[in-house]
Structures are given as structure tokens and as C-alpha cells.
N, C-alpha and C. Protein backbone atom coordinates (compact mmCIF):
# COMPACT_ATOMS: atom_id res chain seq x y z
N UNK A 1 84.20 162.77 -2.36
CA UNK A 1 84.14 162.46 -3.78
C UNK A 1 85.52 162.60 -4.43
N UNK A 2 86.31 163.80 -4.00
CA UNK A 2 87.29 163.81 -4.80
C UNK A 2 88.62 162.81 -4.20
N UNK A 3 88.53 162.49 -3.14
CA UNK A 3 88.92 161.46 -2.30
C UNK A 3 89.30 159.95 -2.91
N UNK A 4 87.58 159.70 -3.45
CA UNK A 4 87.83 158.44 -4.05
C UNK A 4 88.24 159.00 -5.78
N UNK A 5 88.02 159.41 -5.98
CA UNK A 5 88.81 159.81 -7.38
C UNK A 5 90.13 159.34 -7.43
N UNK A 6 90.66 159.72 -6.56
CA UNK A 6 91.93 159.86 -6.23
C UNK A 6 92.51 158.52 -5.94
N UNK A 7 91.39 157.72 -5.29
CA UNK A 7 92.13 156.32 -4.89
C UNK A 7 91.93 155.53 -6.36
N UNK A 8 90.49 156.09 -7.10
CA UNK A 8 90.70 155.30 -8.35
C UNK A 8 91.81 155.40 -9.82
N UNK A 9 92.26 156.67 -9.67
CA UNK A 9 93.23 157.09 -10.05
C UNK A 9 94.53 156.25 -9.74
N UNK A 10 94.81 156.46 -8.75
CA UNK A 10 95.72 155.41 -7.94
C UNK A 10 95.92 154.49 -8.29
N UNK A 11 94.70 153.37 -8.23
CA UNK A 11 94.90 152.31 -8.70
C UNK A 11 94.75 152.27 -10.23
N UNK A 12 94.30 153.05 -10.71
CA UNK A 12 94.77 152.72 -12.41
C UNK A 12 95.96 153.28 -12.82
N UNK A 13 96.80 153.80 -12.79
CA UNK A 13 97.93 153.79 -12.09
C UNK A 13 98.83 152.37 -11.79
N UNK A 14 98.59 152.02 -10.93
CA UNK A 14 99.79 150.88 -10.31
C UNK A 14 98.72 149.27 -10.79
N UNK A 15 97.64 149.25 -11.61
CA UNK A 15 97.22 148.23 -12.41
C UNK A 15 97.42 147.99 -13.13
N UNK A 16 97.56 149.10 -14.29
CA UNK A 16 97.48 149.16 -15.56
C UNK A 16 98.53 148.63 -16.15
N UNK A 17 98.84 148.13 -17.45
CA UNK A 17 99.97 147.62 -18.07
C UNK A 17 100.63 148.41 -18.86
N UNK A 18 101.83 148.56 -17.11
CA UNK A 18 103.05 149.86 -17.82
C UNK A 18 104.15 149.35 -18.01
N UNK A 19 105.16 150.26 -18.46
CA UNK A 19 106.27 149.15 -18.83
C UNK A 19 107.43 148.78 -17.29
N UNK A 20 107.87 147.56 -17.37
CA UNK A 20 108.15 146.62 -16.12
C UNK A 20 109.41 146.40 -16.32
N UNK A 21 110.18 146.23 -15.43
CA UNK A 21 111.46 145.73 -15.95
C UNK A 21 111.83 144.41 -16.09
N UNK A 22 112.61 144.16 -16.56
CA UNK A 22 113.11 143.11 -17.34
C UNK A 22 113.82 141.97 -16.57
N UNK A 23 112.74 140.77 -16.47
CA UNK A 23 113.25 139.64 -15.90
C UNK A 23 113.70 138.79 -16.74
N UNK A 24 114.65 138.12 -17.22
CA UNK A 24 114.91 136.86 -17.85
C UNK A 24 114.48 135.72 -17.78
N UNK A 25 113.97 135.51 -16.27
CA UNK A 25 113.57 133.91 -16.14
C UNK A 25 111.87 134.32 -16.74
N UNK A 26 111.18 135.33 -16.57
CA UNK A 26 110.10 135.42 -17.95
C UNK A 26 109.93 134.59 -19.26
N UNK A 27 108.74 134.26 -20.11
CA UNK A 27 108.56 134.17 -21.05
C UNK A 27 108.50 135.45 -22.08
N UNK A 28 109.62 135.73 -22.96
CA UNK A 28 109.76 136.74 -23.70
C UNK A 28 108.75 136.45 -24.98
N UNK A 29 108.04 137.44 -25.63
CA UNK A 29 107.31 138.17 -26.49
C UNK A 29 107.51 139.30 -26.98
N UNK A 30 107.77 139.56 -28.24
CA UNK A 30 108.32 140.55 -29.38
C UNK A 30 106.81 140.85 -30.07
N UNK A 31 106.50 142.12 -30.21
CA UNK A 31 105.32 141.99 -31.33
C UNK A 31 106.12 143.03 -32.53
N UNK A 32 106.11 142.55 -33.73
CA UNK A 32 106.36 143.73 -34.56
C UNK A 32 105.54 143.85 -35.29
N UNK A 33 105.92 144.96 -36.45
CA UNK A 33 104.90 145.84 -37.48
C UNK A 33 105.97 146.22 -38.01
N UNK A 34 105.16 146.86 -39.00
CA UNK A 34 105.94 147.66 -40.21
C UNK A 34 104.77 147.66 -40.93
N UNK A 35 104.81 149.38 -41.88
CA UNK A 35 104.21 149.96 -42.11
C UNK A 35 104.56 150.53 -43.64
N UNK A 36 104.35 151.54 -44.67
CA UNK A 36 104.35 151.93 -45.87
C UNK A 36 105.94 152.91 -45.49
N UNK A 37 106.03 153.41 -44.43
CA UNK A 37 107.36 154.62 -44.17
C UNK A 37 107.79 154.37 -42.50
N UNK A 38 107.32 153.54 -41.51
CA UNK A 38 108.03 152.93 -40.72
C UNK A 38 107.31 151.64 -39.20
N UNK A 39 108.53 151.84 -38.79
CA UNK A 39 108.11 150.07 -37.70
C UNK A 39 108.20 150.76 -36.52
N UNK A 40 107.64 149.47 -35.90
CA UNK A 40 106.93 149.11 -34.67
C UNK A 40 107.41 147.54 -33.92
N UNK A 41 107.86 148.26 -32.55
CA UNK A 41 108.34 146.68 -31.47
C UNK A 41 107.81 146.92 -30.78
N UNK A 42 107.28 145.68 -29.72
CA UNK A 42 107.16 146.37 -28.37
C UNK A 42 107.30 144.82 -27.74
N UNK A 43 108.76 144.48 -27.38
CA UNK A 43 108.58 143.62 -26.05
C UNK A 43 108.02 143.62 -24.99
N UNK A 44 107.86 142.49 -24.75
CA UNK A 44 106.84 141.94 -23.37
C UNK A 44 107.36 140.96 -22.84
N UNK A 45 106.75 140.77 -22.00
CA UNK A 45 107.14 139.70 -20.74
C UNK A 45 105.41 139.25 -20.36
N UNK A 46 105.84 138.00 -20.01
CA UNK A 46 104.46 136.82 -19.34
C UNK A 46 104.50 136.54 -17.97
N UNK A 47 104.12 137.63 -17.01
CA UNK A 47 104.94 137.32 -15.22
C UNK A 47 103.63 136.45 -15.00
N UNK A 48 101.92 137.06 -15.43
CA UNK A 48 101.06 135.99 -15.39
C UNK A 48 100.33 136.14 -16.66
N UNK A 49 99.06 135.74 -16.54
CA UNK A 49 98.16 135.96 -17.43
C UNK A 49 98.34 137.09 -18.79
N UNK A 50 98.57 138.67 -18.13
CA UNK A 50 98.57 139.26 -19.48
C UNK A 50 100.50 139.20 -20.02
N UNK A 51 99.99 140.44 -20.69
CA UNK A 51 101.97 141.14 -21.30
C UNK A 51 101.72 142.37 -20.31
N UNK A 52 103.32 142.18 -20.34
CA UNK A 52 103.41 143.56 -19.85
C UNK A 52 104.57 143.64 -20.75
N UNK A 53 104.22 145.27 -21.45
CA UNK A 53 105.86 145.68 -22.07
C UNK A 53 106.83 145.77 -21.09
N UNK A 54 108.19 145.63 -22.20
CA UNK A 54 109.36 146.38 -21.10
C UNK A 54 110.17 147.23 -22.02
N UNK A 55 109.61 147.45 -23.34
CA UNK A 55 110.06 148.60 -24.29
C UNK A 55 108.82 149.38 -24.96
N UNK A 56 108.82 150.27 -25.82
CA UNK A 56 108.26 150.70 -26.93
C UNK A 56 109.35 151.27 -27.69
N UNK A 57 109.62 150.47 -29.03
CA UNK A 57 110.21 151.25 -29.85
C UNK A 57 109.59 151.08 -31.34
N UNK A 58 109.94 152.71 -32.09
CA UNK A 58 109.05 152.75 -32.93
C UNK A 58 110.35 153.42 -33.99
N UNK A 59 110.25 153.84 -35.22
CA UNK A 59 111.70 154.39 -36.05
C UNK A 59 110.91 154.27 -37.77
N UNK A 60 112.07 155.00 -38.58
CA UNK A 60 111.43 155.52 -39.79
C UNK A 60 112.05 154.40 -40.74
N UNK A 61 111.62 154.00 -41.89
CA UNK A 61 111.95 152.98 -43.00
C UNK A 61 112.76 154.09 -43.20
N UNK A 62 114.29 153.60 -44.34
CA UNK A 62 115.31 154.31 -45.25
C UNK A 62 114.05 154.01 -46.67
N UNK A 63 114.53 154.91 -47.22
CA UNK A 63 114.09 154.93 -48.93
C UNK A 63 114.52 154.24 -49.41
N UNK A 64 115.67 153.58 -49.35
CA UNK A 64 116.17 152.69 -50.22
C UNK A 64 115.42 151.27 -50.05
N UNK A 65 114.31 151.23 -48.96
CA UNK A 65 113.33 149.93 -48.89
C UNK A 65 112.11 150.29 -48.36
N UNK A 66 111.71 151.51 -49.10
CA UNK A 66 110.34 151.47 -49.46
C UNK A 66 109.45 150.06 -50.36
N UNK A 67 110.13 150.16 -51.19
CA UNK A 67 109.99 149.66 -52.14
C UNK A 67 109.70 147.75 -52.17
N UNK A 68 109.84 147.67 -50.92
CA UNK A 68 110.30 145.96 -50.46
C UNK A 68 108.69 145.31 -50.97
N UNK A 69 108.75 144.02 -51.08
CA UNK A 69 107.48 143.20 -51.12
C UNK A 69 107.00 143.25 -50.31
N UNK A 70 105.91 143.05 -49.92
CA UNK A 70 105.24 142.68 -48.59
C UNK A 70 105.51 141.32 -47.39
N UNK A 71 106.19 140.64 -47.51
CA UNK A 71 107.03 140.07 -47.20
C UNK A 71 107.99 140.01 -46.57
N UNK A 72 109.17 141.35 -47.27
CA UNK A 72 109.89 141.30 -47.10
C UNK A 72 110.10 143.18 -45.87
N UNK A 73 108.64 143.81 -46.12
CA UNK A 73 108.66 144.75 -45.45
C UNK A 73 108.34 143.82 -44.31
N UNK A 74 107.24 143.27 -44.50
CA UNK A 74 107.16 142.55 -42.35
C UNK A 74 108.39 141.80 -42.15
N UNK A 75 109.54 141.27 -42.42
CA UNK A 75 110.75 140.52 -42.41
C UNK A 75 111.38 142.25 -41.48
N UNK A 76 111.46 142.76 -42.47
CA UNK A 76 112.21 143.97 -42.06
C UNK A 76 111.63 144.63 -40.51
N UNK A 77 110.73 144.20 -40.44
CA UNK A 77 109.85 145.01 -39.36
C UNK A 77 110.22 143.95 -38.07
N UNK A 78 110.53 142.63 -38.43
CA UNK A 78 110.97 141.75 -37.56
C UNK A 78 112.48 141.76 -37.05
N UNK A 79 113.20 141.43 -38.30
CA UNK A 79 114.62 141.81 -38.35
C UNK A 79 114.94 143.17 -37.17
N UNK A 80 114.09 144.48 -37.77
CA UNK A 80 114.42 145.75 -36.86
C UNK A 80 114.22 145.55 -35.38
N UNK A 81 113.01 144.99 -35.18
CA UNK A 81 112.78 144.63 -33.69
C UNK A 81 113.75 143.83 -33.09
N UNK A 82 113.97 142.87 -33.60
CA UNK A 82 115.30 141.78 -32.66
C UNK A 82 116.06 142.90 -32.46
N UNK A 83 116.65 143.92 -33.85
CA UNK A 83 118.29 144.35 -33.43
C UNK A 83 117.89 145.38 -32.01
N UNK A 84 116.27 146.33 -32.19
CA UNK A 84 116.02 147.31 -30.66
C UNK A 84 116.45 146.11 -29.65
N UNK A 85 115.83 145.28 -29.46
CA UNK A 85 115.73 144.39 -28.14
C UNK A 85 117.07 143.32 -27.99
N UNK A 86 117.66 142.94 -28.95
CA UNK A 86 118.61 142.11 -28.87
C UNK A 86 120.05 141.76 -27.87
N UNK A 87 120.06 143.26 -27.13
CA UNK A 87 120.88 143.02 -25.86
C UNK A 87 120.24 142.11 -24.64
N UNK A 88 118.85 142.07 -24.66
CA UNK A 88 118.43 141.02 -23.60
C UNK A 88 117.92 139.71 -24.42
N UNK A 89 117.34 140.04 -25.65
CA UNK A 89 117.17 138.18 -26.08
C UNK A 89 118.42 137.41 -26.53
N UNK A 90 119.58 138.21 -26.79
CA UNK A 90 120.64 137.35 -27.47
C UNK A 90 121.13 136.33 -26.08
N UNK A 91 120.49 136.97 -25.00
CA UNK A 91 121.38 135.98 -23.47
C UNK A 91 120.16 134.89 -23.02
N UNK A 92 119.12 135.09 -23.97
CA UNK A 92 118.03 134.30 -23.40
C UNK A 92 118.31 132.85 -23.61
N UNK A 93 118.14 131.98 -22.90
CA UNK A 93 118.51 130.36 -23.35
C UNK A 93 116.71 129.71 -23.75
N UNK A 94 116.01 129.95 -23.35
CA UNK A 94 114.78 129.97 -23.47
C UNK A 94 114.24 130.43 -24.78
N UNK A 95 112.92 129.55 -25.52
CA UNK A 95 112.12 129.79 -26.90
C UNK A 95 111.71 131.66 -26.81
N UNK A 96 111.72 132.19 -27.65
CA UNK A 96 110.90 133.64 -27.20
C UNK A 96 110.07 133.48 -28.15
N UNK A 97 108.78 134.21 -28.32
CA UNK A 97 107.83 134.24 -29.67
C UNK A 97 107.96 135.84 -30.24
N UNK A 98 107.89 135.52 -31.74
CA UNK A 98 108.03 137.13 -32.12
C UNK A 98 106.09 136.92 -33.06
N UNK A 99 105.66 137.97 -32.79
CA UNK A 99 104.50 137.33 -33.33
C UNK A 99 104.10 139.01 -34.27
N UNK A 100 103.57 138.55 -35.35
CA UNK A 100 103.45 139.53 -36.21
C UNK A 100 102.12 139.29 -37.25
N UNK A 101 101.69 140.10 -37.92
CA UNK A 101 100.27 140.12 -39.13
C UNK A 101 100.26 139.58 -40.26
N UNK A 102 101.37 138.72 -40.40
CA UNK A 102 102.25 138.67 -41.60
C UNK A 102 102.15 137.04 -42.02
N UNK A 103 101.02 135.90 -41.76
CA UNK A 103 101.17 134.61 -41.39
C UNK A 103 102.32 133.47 -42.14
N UNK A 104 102.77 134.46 -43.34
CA UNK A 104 103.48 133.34 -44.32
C UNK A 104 105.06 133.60 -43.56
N UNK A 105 104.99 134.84 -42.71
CA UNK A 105 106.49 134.65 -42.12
C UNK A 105 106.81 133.49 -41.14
N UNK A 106 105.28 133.18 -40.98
CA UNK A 106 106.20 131.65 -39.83
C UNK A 106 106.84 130.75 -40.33
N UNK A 107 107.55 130.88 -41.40
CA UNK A 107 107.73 129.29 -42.24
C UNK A 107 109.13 129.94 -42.74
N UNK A 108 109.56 131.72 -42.46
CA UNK A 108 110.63 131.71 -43.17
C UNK A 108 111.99 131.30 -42.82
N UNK A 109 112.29 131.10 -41.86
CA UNK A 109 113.68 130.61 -41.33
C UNK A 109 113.57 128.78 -41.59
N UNK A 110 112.34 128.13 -42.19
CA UNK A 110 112.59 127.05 -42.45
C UNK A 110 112.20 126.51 -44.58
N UNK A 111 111.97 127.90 -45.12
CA UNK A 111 111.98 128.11 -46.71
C UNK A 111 113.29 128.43 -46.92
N UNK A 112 112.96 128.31 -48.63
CA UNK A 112 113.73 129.03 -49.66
C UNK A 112 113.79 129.87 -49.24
N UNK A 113 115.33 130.58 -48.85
CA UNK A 113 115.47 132.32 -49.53
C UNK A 113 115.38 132.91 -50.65
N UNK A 114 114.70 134.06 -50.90
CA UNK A 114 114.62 134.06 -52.23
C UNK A 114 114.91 135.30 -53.06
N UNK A 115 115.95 136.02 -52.11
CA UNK A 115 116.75 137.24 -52.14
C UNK A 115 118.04 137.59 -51.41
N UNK A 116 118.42 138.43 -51.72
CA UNK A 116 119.83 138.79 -51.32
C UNK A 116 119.38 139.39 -49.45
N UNK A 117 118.77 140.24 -49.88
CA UNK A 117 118.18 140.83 -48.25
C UNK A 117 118.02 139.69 -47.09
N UNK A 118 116.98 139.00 -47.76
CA UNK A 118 116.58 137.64 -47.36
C UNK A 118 117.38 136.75 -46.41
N UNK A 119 118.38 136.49 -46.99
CA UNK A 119 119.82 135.83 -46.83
C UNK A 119 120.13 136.26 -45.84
N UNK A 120 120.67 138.09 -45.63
CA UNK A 120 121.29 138.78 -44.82
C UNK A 120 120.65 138.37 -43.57
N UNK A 121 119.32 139.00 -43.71
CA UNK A 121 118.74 138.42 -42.67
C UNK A 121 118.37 137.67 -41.95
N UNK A 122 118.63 136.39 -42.62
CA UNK A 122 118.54 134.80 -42.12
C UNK A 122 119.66 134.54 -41.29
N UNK A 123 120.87 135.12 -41.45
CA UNK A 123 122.26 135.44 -40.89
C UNK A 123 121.66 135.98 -39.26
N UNK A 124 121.32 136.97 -39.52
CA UNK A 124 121.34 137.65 -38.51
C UNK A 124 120.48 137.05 -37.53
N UNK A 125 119.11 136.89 -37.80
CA UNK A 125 117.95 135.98 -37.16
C UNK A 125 118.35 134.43 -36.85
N UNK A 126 119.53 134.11 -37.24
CA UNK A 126 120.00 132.27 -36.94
C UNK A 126 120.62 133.02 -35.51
N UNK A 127 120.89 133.62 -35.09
CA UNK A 127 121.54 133.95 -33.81
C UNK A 127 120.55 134.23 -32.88
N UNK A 128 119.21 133.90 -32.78
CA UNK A 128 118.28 134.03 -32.22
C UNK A 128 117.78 132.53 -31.74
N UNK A 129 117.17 132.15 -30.85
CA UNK A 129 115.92 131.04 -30.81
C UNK A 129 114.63 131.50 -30.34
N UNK A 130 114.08 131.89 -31.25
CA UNK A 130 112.54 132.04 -31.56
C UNK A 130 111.53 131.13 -32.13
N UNK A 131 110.54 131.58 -32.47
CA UNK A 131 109.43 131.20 -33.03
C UNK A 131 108.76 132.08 -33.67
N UNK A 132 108.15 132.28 -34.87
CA UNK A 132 107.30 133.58 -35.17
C UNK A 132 105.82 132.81 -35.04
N UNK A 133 104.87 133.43 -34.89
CA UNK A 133 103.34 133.29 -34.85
C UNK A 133 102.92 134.37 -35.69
N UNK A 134 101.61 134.18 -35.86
CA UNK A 134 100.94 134.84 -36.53
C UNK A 134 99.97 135.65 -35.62
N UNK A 135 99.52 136.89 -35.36
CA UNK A 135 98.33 137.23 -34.69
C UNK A 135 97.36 138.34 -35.40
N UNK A 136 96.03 138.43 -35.16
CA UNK A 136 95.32 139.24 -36.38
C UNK A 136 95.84 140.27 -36.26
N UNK A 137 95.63 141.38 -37.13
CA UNK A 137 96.35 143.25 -37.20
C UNK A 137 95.91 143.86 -36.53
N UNK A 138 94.23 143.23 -36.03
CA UNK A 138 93.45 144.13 -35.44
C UNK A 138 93.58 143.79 -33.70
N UNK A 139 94.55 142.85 -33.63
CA UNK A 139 95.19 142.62 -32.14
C UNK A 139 96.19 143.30 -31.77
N UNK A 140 97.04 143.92 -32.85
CA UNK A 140 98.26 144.59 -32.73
C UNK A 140 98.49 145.89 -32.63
N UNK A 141 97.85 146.24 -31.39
CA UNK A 141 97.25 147.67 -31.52
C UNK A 141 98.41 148.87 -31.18
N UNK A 142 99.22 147.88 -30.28
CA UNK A 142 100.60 148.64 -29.81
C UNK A 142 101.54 148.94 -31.68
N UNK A 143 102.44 147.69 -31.53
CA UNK A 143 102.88 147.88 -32.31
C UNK A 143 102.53 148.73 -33.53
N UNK A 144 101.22 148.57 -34.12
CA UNK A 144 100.51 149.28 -35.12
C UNK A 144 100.60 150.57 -35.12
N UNK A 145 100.19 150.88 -33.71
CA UNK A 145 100.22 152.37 -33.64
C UNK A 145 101.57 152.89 -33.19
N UNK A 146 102.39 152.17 -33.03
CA UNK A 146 104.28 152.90 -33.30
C UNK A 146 104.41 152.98 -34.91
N UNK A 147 104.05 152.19 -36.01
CA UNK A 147 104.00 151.93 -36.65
C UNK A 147 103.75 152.77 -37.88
N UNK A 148 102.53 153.94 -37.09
CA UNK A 148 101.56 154.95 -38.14
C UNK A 148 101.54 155.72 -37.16
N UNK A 149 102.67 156.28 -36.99
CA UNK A 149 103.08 157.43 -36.24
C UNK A 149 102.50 158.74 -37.44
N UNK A 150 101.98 159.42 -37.73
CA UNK A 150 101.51 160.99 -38.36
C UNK A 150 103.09 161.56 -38.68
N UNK A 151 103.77 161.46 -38.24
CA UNK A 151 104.89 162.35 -38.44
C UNK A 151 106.27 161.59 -39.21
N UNK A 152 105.88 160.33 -39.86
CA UNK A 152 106.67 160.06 -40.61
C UNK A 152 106.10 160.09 -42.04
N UNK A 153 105.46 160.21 -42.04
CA UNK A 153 104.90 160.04 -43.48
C UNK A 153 105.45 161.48 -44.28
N UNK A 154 105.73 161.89 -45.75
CA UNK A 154 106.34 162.66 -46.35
C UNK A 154 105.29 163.75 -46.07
N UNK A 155 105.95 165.30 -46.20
CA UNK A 155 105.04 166.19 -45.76
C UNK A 155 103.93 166.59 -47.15
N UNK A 156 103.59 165.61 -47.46
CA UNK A 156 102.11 165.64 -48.74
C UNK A 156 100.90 164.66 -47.70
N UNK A 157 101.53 164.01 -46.62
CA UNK A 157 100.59 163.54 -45.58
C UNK A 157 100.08 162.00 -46.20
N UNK A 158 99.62 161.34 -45.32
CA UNK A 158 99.15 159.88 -45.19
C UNK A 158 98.59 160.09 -46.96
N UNK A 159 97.65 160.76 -47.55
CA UNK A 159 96.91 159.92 -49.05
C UNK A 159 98.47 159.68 -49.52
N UNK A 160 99.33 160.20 -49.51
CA UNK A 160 100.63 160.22 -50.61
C UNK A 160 101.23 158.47 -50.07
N UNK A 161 101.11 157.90 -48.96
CA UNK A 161 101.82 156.63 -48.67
C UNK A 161 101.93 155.65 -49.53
N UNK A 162 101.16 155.63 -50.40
CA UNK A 162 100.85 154.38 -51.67
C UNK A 162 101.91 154.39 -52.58
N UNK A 163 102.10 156.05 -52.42
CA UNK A 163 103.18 156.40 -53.63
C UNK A 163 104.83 156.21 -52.98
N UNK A 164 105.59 156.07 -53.85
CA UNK A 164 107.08 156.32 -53.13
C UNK A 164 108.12 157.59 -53.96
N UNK A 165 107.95 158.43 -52.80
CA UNK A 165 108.75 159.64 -53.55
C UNK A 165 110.22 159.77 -54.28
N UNK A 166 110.45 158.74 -53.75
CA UNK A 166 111.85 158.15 -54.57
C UNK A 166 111.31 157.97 -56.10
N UNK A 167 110.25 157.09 -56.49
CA UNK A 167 110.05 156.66 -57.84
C UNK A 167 110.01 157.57 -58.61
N UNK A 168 109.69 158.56 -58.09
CA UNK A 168 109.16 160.16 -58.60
C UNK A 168 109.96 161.58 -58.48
N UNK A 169 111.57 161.05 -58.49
CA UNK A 169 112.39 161.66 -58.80
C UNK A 169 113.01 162.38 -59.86
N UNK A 170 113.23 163.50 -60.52
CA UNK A 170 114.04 164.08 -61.11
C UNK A 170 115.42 163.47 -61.30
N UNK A 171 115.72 162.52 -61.91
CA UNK A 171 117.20 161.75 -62.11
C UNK A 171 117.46 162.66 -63.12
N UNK A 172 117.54 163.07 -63.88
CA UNK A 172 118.27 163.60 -65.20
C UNK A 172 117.25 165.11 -65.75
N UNK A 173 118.04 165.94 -65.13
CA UNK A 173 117.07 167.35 -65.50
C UNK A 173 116.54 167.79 -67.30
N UNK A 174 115.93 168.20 -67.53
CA UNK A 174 116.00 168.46 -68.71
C UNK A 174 117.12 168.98 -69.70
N UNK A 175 117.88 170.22 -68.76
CA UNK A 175 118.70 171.48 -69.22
C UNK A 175 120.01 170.57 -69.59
N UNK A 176 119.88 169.27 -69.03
CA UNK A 176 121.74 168.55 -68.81
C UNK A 176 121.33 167.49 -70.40
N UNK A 177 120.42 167.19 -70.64
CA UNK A 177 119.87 166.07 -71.69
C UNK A 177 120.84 166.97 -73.29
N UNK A 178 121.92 166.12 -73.21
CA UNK A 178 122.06 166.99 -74.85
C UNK A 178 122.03 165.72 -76.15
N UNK A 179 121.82 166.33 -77.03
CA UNK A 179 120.85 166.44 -78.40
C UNK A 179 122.31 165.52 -79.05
């Protein structure tokens, strides 16, 4: 009994989808996220049928873009992912797909910009050949969950995420206010 345990162990183990190293002649796949306080990548590769990662990376939003549209937070969540992975897609000659929850981003590298950020980032993402797709949230289970990591959120815990502790700063103390 404990025998075959062991062989089933084994093979879940050397089945399962762990992370692989990195072929180029692959079909590359990016999934990102972004979240209320931080993002989520996780490249993949297409050797057959499924993905297999060949990263997980996950990291905290700055305060200074809490505050972003919704839009422009999944942009950011895209943007961040190319720059983790960008030592192996910048050599890719081949389409890669970056696919994200976000469906109005498939159209942005061929819209209006309609911000300064925006711009920056169109800069940076023209040095790419991609495609973005759209896939549901409730498919994005990797990324998601780099995404809503417990330990980024401010220490008042996940109800406080709605809020941004920046907005709710002390800029000008009372004692300094003169009359």
C-alpha cells in the first residue's frame, strides 16, 4: 500500500504542471492581473496541449498608482509583466499572446491614448510583438492568486482595499495652520 502511494506520488510529481524551462521555438503566453495594492504574471509556454509556466512573478503597486482607472490598473498589470519576462520575449521573433480580464485592453495599442501614463507605456509595449486577448477572471487562477497575496494589503487588512490610504492623509497638521 504504501508502495503504490509512493508511485502515485511520483507521478504527480513529474505530471503535474511545474515550471519548465524556457524554449524559444515555443508558443509564448503571458497571463497578467492586477489587483487594488498589487500584480500578477505568470509566463507559459505551449510544448502541447496545456501551459506550462516558466515563471511566477507576483510584486506590490507604488501609492502613487493606487489611484489609476481601471483600465489603466490592468495596462499597468500588463506593462509590469512584459518588463518581469522581457529578457526572453524581447528576442522572440514570433506573435506571443498576453491575455488578461480586462477585454477593452485588446484594442489599446491600436486606440486613442488618452493619458500621459498611457503614452509611456505605448513606448515601451511598441517594442514588443504581441497580441492581448481577453480571458474570463474566473480562468485566471494563477495570476489572480499572485495578485491577492494577504500580505500586501495595508495592515487594517483586505475590508480597507476600497479605500486608499494615501487619500486619507494628514497633509497639513492642525498646530502648523496659522490664523
Amino acid at each position: 500500500e504504501a508502495l503504490r502511494k509512493l508511485y502515485k506520488l511520483k507521478q504527480a510529481f513529474t505530471t503535474a504542471s511545474v515550471l519548465s524551462h524556457y524554449n524559444p521555438s515555443l508558443p509564448n503566453i503571458v497571463d497578467a492581473d492586477a489587483s487594488y495594492y498589487s500584480l500578477g504574471a505568470v509566463p507559459s509556454q505551449k510544448p502541447d496541449a496545456g501551459k506550462h509556466p516558466i515563471a511566477f512573478d507576483s510584486g506590490k503597486r507604488l501609492p502613487e498608482n493606487f489611484n489609476y482607472e481601471i483600465n489603466d490598473k490592468e495596462l499597468l498589470g500588463i506593462v509590469w509583466a512584459l518588463k518581469c519576462c522581457r529578457s526572453f520575449l524581447l528576442s522572440l521573433f514570433s506573435l506571443f499572446e498576453v491575455l488578461t480580464d480586462h477585454s477593452t485592453l485588446q484594442y489599446f495599442m491600436s486606440s486613442q491614448i488618452s493619458n500621459c501614463c498611457q503614452a509611456g507605456w505605448a513606448g515601451f509595449l511598441s517594442k514588443f510583438h504581441f497580441s492581448i486577448s481577453d480571458r474570463p477572471g474566473q480562468l485566471a487562477t494563477l495570476p489572480d492568486a499572485l495578485s491577492s497575496c494577504d500580505n500586501v494589503y495595508p495592515e487594517r487588512g483586505k475590508e480597507f482595499m476600497s479605500k486608499n490610504p494615501i487619500n486619507y492623509q494628514q497633509i497639513i497638521k492642525q498646530d502648523e495652520i496659522r490664523a
